[in-house]
C-alpha atoms as a PDB file:
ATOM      1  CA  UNK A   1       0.000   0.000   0.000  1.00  0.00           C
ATOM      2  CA  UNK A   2       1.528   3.497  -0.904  1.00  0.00           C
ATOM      3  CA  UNK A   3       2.392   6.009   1.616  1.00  0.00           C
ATOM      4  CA  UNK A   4       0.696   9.434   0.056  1.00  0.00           C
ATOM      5  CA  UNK A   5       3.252  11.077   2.330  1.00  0.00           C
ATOM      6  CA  UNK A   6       6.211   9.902   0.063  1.00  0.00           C
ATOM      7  CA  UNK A   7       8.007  11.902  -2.828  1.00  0.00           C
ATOM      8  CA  UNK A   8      10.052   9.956  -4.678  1.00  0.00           C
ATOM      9  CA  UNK A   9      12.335  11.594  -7.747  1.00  0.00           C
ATOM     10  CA  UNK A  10      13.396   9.846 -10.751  1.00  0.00           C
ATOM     11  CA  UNK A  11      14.377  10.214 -14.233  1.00  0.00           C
ATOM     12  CA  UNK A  12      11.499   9.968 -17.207  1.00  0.00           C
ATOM     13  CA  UNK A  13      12.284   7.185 -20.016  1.00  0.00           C
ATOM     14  CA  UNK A  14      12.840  10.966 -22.271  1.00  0.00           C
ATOM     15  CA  UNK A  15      15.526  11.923 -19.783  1.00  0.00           C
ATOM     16  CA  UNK A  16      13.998  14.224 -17.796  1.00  0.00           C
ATOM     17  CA  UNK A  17      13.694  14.050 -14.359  1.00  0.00           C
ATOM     18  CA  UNK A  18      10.510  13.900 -12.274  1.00  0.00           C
ATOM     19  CA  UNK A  19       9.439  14.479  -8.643  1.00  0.00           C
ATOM     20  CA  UNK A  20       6.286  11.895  -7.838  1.00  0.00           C
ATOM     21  CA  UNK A  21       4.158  11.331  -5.144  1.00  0.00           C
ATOM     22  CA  UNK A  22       3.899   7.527  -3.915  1.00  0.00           C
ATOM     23  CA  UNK A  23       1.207   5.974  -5.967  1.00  0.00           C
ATOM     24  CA  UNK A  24       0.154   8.654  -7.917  1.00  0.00           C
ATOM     25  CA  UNK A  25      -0.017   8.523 -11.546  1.00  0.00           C
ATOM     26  CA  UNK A  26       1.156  11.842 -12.728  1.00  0.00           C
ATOM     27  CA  UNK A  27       4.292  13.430 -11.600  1.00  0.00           C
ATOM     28  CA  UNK A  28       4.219  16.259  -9.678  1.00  0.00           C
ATOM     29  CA  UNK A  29       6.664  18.401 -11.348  1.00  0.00           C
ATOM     30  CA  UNK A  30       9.018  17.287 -14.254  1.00  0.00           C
ATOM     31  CA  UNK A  31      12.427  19.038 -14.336  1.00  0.00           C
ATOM     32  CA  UNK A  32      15.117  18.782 -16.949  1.00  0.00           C
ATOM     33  CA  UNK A  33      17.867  18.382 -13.769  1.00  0.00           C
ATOM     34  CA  UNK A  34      18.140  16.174 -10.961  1.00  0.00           C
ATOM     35  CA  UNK A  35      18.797  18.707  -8.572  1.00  0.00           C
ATOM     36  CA  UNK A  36      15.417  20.398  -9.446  1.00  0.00           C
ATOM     37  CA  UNK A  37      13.168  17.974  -8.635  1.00  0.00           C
ATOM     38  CA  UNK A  38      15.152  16.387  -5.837  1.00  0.00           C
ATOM     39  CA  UNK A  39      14.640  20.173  -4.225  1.00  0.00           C
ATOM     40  CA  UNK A  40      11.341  19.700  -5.486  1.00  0.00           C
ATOM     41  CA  UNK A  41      10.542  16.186  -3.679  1.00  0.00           C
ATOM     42  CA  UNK A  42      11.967  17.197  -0.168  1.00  0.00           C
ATOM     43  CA  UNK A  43      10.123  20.520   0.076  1.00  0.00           C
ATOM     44  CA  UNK A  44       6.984  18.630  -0.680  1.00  0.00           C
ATOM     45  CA  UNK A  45       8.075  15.817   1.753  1.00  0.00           C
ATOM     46  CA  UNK A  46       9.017  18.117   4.801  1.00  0.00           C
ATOM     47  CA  UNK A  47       5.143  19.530   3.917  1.00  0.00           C
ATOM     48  CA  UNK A  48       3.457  16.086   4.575  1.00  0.00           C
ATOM     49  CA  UNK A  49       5.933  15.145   7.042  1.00  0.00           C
ATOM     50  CA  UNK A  50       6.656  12.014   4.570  1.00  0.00           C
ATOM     51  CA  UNK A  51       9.857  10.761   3.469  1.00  0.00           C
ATOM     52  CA  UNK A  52      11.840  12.237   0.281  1.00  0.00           C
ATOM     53  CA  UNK A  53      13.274   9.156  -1.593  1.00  0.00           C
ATOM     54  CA  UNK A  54      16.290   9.450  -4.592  1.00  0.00           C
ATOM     55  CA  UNK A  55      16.467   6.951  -7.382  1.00  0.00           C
ATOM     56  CA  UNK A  56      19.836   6.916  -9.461  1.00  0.00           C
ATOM     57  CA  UNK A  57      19.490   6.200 -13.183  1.00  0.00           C
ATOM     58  CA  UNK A  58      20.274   2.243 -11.778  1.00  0.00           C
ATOM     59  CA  UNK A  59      17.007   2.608 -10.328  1.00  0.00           C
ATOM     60  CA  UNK A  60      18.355   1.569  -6.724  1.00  0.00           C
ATOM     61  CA  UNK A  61      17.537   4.689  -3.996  1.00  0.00           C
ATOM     62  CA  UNK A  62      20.626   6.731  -3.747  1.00  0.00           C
ATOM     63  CA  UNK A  63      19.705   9.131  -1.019  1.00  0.00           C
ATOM     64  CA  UNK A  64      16.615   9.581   2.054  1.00  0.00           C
ATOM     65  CA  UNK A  65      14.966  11.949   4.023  1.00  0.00           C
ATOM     66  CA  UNK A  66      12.920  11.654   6.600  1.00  0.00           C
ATOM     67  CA  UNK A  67      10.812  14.363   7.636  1.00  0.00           C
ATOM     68  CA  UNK A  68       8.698  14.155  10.818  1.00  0.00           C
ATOM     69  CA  UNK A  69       8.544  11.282  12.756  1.00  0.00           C
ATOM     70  CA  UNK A  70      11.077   8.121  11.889  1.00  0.00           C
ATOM     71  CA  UNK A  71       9.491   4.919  12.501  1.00  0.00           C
ATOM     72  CA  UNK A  72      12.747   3.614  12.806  1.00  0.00           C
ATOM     73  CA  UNK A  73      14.839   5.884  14.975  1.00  0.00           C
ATOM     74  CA  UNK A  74      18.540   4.569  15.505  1.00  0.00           C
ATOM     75  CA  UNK A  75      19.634   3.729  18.624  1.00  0.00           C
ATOM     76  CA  UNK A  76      22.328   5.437  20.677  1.00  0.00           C
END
């Protein structure tokens, strides 16, 4: 089940680069740079108190942030 709270970025199949909500259809905002809609992604995380997730063109997450509570706080 998809976490609404969740923006994840990721480059388009035309090589632009998107900033998506989890489980939406549409992308929220499509950028032609990373860095756009990575900015993009975490504002709108830190808003919903979600989690901004980063996808390298390998398609494995390259960076997180968590905004809000953690459910998984380290310890010490």
């Amino acid at each position: 089940m998809p976490d609404e709270k969740n923006y994840w970025t990721q480059q388009r199949p035309d090589g632009k680069w998107e900033s998506k909500r989890e489980g939406a259809d549409r992308a929220s905002k499509v950028t032609d740079t990373q860095a756009e809609a990575w900015k993009h992604s975490k504002h709108r995380a830190a808003d919903t108190k979600g989690e901004a997730l980063l996808k390298g063109r390998d398609g494995k997450i390259r960076e997180r942030n968590t905004y809000g509570k953690d459910p998984y706080p380290p310890k010490g």
